[in-house]
C-alpha atoms as a PDB file:
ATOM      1  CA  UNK A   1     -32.380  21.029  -0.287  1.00  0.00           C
ATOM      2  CA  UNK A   2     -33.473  17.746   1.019  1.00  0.00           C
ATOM      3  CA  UNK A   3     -31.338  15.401   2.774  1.00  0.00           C
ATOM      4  CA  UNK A   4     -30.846  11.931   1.276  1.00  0.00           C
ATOM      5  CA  UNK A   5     -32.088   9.094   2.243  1.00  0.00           C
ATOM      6  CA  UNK A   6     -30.333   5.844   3.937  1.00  0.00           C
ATOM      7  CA  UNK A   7     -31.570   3.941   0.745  1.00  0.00           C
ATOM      8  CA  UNK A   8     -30.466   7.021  -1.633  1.00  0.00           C
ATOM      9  CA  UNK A   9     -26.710   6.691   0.429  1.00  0.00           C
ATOM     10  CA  UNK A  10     -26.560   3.291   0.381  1.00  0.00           C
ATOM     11  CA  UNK A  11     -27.547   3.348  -3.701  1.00  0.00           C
ATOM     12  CA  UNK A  12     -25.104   6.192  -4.352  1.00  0.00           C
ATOM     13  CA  UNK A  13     -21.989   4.065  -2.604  1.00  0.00           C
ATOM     14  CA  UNK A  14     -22.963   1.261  -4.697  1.00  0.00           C
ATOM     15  CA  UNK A  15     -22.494   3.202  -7.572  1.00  0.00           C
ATOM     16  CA  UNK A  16     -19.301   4.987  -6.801  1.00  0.00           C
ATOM     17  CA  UNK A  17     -15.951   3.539  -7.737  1.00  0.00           C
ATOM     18  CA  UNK A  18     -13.516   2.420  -4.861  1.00  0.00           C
ATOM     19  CA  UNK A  19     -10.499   4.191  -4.126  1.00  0.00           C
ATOM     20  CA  UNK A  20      -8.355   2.127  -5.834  1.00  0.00           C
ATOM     21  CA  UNK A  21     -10.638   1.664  -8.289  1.00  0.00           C
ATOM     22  CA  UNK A  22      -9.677   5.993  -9.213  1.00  0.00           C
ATOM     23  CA  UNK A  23      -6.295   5.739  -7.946  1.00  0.00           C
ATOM     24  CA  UNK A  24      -4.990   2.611 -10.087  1.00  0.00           C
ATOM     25  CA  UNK A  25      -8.289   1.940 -12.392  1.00  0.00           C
ATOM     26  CA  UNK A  26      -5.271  -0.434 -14.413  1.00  0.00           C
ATOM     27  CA  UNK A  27      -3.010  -2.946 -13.171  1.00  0.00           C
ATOM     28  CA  UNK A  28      -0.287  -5.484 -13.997  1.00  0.00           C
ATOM     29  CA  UNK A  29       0.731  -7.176 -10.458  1.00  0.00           C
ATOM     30  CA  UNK A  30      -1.719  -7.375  -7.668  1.00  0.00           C
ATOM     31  CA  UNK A  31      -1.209  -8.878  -4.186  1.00  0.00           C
ATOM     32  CA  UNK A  32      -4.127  -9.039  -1.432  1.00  0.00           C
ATOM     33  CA  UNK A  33      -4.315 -10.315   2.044  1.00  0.00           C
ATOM     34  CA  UNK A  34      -6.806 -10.148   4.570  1.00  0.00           C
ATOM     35  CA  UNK A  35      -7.234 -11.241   8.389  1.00  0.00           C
ATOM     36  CA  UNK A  36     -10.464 -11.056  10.541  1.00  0.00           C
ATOM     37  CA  UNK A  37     -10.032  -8.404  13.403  1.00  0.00           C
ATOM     38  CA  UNK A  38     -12.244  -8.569  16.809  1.00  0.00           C
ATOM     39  CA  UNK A  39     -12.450  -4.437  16.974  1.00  0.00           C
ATOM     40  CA  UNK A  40     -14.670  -2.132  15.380  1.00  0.00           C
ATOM     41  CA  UNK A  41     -13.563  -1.056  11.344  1.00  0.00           C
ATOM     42  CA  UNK A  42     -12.746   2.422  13.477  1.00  0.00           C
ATOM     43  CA  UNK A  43     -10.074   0.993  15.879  1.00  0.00           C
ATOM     44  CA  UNK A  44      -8.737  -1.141  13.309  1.00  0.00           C
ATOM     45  CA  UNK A  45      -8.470   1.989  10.763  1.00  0.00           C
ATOM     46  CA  UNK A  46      -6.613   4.513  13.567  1.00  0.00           C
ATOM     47  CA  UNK A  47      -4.276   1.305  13.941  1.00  0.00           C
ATOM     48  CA  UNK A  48      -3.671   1.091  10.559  1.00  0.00           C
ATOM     49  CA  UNK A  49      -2.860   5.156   9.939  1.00  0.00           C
ATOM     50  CA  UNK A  50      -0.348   4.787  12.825  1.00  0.00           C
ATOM     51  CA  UNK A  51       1.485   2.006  11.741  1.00  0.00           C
ATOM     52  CA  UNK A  52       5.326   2.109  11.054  1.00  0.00           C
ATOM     53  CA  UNK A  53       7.514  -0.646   9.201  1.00  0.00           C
ATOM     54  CA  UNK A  54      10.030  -0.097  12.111  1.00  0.00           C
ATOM     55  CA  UNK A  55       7.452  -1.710  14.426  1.00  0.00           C
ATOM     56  CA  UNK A  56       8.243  -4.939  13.049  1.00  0.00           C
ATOM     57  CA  UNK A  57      11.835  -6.197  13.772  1.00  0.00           C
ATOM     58  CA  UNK A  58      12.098  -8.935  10.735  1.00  0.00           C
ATOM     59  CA  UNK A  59      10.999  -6.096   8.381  1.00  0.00           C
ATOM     60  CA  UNK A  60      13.451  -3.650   9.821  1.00  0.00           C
ATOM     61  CA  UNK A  61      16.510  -6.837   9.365  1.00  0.00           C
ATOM     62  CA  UNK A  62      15.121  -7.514   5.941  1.00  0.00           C
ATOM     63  CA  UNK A  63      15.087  -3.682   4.581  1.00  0.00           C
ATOM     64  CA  UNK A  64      18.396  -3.349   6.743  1.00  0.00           C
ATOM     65  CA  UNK A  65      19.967  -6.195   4.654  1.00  0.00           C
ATOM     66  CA  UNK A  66      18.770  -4.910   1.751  1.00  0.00           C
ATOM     67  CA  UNK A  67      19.956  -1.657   2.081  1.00  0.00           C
ATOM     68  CA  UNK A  68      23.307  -2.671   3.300  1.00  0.00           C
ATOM     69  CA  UNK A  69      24.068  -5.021   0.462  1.00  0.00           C
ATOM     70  CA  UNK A  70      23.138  -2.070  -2.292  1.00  0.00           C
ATOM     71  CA  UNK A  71      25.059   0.467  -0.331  1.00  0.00           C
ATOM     72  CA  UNK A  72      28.211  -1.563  -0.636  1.00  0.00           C
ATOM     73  CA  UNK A  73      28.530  -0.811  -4.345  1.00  0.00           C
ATOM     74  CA  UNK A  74      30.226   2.386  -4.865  1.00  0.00           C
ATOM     75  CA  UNK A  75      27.423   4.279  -6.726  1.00  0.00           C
ATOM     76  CA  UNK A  76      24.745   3.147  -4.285  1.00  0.00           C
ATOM     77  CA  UNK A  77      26.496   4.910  -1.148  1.00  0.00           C
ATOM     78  CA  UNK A  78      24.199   7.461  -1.109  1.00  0.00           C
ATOM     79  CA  UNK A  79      20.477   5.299  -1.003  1.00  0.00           C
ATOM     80  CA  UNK A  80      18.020   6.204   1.649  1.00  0.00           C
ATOM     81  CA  UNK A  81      16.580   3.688   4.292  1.00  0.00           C
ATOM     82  CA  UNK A  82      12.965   2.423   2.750  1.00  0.00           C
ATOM     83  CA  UNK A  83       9.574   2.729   4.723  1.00  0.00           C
ATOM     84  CA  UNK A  84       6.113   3.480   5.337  1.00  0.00           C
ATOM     85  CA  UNK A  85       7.288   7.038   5.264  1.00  0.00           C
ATOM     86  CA  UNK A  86       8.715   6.513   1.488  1.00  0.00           C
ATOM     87  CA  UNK A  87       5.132   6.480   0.414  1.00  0.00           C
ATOM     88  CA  UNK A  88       3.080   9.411  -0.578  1.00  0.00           C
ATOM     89  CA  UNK A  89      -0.371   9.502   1.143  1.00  0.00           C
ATOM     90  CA  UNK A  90      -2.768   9.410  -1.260  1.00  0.00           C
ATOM     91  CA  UNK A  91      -6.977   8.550   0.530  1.00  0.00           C
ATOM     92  CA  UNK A  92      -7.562   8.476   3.717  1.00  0.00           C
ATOM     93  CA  UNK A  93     -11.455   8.217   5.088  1.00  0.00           C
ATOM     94  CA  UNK A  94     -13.603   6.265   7.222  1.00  0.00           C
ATOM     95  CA  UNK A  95     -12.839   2.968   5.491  1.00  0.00           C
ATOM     96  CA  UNK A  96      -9.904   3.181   3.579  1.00  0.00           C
ATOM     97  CA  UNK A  97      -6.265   4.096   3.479  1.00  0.00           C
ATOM     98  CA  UNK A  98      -4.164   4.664   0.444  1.00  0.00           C
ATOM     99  CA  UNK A  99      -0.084   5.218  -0.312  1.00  0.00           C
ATOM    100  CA  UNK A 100       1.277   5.302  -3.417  1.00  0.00           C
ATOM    101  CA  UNK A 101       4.892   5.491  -5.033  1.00  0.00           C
ATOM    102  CA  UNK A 102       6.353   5.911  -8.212  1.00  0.00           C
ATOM    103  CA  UNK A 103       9.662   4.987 -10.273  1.00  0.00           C
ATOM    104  CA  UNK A 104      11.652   1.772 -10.708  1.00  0.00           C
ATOM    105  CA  UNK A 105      11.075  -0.042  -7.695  1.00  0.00           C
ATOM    106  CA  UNK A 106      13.628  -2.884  -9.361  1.00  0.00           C
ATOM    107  CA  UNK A 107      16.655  -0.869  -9.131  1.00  0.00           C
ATOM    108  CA  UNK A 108      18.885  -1.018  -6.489  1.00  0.00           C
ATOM    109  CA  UNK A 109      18.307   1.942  -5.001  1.00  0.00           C
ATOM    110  CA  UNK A 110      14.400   1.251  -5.237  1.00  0.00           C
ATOM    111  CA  UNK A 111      14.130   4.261  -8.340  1.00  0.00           C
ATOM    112  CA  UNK A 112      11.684   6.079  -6.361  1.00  0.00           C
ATOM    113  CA  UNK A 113      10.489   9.547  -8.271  1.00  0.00           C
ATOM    114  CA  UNK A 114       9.613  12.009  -5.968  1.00  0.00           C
ATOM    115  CA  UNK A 115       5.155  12.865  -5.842  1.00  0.00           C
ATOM    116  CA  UNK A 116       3.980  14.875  -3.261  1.00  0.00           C
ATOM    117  CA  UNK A 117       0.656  15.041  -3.891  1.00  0.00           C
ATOM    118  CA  UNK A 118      -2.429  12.264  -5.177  1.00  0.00           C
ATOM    119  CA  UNK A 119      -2.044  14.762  -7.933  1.00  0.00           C
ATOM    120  CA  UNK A 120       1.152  14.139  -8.585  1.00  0.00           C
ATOM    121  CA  UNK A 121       0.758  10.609  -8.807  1.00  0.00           C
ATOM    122  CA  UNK A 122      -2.263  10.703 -10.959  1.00  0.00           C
ATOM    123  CA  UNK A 123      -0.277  12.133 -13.739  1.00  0.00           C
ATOM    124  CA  UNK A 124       2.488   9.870 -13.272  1.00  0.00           C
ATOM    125  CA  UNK A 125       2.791   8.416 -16.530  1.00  0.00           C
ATOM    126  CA  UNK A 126       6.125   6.877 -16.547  1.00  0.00           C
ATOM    127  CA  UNK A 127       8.125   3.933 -15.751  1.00  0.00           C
ATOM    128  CA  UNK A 128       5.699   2.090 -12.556  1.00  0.00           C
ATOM    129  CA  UNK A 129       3.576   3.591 -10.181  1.00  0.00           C
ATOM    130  CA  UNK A 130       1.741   1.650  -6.685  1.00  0.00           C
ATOM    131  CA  UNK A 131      -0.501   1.867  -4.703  1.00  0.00           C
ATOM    132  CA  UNK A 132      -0.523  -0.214  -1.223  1.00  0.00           C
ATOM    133  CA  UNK A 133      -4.263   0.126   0.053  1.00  0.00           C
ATOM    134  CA  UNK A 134      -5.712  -0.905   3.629  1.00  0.00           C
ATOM    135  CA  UNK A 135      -9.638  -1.491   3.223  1.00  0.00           C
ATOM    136  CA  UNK A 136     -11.802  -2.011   6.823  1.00  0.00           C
ATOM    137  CA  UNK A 137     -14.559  -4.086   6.405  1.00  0.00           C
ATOM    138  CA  UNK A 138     -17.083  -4.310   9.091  1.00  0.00           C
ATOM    139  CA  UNK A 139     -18.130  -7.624   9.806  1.00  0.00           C
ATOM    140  CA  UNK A 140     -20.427  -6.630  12.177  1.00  0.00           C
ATOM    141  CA  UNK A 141     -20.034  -3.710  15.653  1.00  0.00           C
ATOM    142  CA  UNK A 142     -17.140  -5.511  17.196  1.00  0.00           C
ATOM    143  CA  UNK A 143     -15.506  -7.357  13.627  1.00  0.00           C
ATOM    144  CA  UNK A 144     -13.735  -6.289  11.015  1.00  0.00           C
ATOM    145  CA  UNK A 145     -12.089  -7.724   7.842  1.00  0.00           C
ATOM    146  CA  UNK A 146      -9.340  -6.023   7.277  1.00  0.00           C
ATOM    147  CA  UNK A 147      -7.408  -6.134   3.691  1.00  0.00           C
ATOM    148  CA  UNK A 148      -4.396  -4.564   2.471  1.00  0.00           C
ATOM    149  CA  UNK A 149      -4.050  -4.792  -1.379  1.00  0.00           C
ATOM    150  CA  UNK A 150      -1.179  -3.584  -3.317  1.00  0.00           C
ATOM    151  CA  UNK A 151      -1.239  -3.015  -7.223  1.00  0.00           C
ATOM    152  CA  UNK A 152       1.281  -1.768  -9.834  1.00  0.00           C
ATOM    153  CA  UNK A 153       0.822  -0.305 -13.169  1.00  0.00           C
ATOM    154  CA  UNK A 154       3.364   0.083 -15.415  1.00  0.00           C
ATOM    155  CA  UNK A 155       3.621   2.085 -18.777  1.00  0.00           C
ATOM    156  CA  UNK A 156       5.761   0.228 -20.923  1.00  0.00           C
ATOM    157  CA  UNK A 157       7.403  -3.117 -22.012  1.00  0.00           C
ATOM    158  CA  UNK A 158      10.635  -2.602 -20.849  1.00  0.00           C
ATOM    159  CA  UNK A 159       8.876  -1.190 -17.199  1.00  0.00           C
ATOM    160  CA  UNK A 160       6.425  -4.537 -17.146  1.00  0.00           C
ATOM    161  CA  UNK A 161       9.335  -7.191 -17.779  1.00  0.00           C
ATOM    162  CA  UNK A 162      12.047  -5.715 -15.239  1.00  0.00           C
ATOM    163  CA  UNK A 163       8.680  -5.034 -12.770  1.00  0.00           C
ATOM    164  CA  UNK A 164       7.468  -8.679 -13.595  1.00  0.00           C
ATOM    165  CA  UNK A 165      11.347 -10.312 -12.675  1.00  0.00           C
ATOM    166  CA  UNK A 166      11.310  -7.552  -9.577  1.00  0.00           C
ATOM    167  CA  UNK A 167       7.825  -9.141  -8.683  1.00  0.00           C
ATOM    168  CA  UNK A 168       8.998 -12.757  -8.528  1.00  0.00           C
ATOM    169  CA  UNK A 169      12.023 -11.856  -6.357  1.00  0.00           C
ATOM    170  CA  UNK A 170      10.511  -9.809  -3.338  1.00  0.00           C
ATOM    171  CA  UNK A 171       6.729 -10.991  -3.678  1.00  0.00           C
ATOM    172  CA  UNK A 172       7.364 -13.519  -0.985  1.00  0.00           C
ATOM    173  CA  UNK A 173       8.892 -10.903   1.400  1.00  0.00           C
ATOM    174  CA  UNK A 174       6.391  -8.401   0.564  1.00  0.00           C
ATOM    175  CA  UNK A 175       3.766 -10.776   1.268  1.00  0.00           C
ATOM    176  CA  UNK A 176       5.173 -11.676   4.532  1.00  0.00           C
ATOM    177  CA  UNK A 177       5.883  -7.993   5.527  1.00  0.00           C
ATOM    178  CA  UNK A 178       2.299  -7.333   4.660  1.00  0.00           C
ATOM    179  CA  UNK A 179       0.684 -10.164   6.629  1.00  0.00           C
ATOM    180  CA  UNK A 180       2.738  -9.349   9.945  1.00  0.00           C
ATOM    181  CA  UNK A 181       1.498  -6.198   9.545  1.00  0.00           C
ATOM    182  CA  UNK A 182      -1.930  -6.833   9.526  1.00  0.00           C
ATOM    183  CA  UNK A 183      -1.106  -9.510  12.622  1.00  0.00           C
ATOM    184  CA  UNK A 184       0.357  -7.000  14.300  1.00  0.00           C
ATOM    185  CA  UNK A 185      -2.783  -4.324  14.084  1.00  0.00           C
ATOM    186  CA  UNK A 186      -4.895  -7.470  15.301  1.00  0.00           C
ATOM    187  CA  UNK A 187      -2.847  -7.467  18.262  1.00  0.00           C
ATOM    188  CA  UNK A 188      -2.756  -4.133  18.768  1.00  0.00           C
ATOM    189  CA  UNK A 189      -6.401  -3.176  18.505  1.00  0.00           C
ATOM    190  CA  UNK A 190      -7.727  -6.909  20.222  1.00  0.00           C
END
């Protein structure tokens, strides 16, 4: 069988939907953010597999706030610290990395259902499910562009308005968390 050629490859990934593109092909809320890296797409994606929201101390105080607050309540005693390691992973390859969750991220004790598996979370149907996607770019052999993207679906009108109230509340600390953590990958990898 013969192999194919670059300009067979190169037609064949032009064809082929991106990750997120299976994953989530429909979406409600989307957020992206992107920062120019001086490393190779390879450095920048190890960096980005490794990371942990507890390298970041202003993430850690604002999850620890949140946390605390909820867990004052009586019937929230019992909620779990939220992190990187919350999230189910769901693509990894040369270029792109891909988590997802599911549930009712507006509740106070974040809702999270539990999926295991990219399976699982395919035939989530339910309530909201995300995906929070890191794409490397290269730029060039020492440049990348490096983008994370989150998106939500959700499945019904009730799940889209509490989602859509949710959205407005945390979407500037999400945004924040998500662009020191591609700062802090840049200063990792540079």
């Amino acid at each position: 069988m013969p192999t194919p050629s670059a300009q067979e490859t190169a037609a064949q990934q032009l064809t082929e939907p991106e990750p997120l593109a299976k994953l989530l092909p429909h979406f409600r809320f989307e957020e992206v953010h992107s920062l120019v890296i001086d490393a190779p797409a390879a450095e920048v994606m190890q960096a980005v597999v490794g990371q942990s929201m507890d390298d970041d101390r202003l993430t850690q105080t604002l999850l620890k706030v949140r946390t605390a607050l909820v867990r004052r309540l009586p019937r929230y005693r019992h909620v779990r610290a939220f992190g990187l390691h919350s999230f189910t992973p769901l693509h990894r390859s040369a270029d792109w990395y891909c988590l997802g969750l599911a549930g009712r991220f507006w509740r106070l004790d974040f809702g999270l259902d539990t999926i295991t598996t990219p399976q699982d979370f395919m035939l989530y149907q339910r309530n909201a499910r995300l995906v929070l996607a890191f794409h490397a770019e290269a730029i060039n052999d020492t440049s990348t562009c490096l983008t994370t993207v989150t998106r939500i679906q959700t499945f019904d009108a009730m799940a889209t308005l509490m989602m859509r109230l949710y959205w407005l509340a945390i979407r500037p600390a999400s945004g924040l968390i998500r662009m020191r953590m591609l700062r802090r990958i840049k200063r990792q990898v540079e």
